[in-house]
Protein backbone atom coordinates (compact mmCIF):
# COMPACT_ATOMS: atom_id res chain seq x y z
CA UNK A 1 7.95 50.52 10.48
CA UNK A 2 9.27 47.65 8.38
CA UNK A 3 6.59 45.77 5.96
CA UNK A 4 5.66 42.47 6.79
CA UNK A 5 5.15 40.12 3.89
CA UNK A 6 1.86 38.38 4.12
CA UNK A 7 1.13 35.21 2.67
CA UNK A 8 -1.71 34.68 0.42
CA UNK A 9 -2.65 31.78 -1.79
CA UNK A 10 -3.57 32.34 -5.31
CA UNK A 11 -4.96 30.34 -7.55
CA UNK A 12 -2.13 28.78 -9.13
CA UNK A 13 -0.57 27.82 -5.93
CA UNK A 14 -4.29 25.65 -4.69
CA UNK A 15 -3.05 21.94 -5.11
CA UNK A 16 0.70 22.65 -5.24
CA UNK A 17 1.67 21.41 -1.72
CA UNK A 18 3.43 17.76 -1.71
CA UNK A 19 1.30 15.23 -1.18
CA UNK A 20 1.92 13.11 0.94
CA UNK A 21 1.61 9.67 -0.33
CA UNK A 22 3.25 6.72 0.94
CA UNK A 23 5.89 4.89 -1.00
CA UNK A 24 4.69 1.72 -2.54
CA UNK A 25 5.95 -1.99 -0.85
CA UNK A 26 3.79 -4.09 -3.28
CA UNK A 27 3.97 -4.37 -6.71
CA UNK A 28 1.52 -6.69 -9.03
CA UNK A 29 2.49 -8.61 -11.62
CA UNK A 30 2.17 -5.78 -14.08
CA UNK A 31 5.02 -3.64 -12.15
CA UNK A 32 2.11 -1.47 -11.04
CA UNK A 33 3.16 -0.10 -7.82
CA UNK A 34 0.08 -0.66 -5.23
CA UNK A 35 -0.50 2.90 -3.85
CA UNK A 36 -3.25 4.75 -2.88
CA UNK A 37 -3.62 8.48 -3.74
CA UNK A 38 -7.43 9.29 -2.44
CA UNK A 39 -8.87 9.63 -5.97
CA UNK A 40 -12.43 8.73 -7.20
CA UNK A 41 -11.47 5.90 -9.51
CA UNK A 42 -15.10 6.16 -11.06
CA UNK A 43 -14.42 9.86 -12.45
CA UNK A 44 -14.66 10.01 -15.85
CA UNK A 45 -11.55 11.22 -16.09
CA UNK A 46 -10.00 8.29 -14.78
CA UNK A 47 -8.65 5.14 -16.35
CA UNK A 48 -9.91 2.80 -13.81
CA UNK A 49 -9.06 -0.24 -16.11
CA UNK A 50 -5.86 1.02 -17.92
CA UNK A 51 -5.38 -2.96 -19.16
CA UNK A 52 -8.28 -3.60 -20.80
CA UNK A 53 -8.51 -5.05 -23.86
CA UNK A 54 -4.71 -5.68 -24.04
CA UNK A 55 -2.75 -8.72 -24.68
CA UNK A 56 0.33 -10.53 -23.50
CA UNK A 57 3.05 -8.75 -25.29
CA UNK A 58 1.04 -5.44 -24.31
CA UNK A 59 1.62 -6.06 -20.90
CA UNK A 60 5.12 -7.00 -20.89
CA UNK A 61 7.57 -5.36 -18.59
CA UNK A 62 10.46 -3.97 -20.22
CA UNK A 63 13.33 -2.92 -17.91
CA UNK A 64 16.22 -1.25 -19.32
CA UNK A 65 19.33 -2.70 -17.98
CA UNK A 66 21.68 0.40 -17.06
CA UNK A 67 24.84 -0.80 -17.66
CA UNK A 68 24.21 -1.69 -21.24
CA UNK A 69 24.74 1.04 -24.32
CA UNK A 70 20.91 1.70 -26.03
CA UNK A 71 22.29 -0.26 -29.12
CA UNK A 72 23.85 -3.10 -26.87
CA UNK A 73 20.33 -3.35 -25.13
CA UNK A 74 18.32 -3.23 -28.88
CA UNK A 75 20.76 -6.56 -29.97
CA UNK A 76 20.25 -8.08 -26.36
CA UNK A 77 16.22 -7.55 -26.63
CA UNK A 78 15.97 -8.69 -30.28
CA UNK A 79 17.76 -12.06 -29.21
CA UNK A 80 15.45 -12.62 -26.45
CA UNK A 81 12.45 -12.25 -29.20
CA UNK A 82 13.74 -15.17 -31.12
């Protein structure tokens, strides 16, 4: 008689399937993608309002431009400040 494997969730495998969001085709002005995931956004544990209390240069986006070297990209960014 050959042994049939059975399968049986543990613990650490609860909440490890993919999930199965859909990709993003908005963005704000922050670069935020607009997705939605099915999460309480009033849980405590949740940053609801990630921007609060920021400011301007906070909120800047910062892309890195891949065809420069890290120090060719420091001397392009510190040109742009002024």
């Amino acid at each position: 008689m050959a042994a049939h494997k059975q399968n049986h969730e543990t613990t650490a495998d609860r909440g490890s399937e993919k999930a199965n969001i859909a990709p993003a085709t908005t963005f704000s002005p922050s670069g935020a993608p607009h997705q939605t995931a099915g999460i309480d956004i009033e849980h405590p544990a949740v940053d609801n309002d990630p921007r609060k209390d920021t400011t301007l240069d906070q909120n800047r986006i910062d892309f890195n431009d891949p065809s420069l070297s890290e120090e060719e990209a420091v001397v392009e960014n510190l040109k742009k400040q002024g």
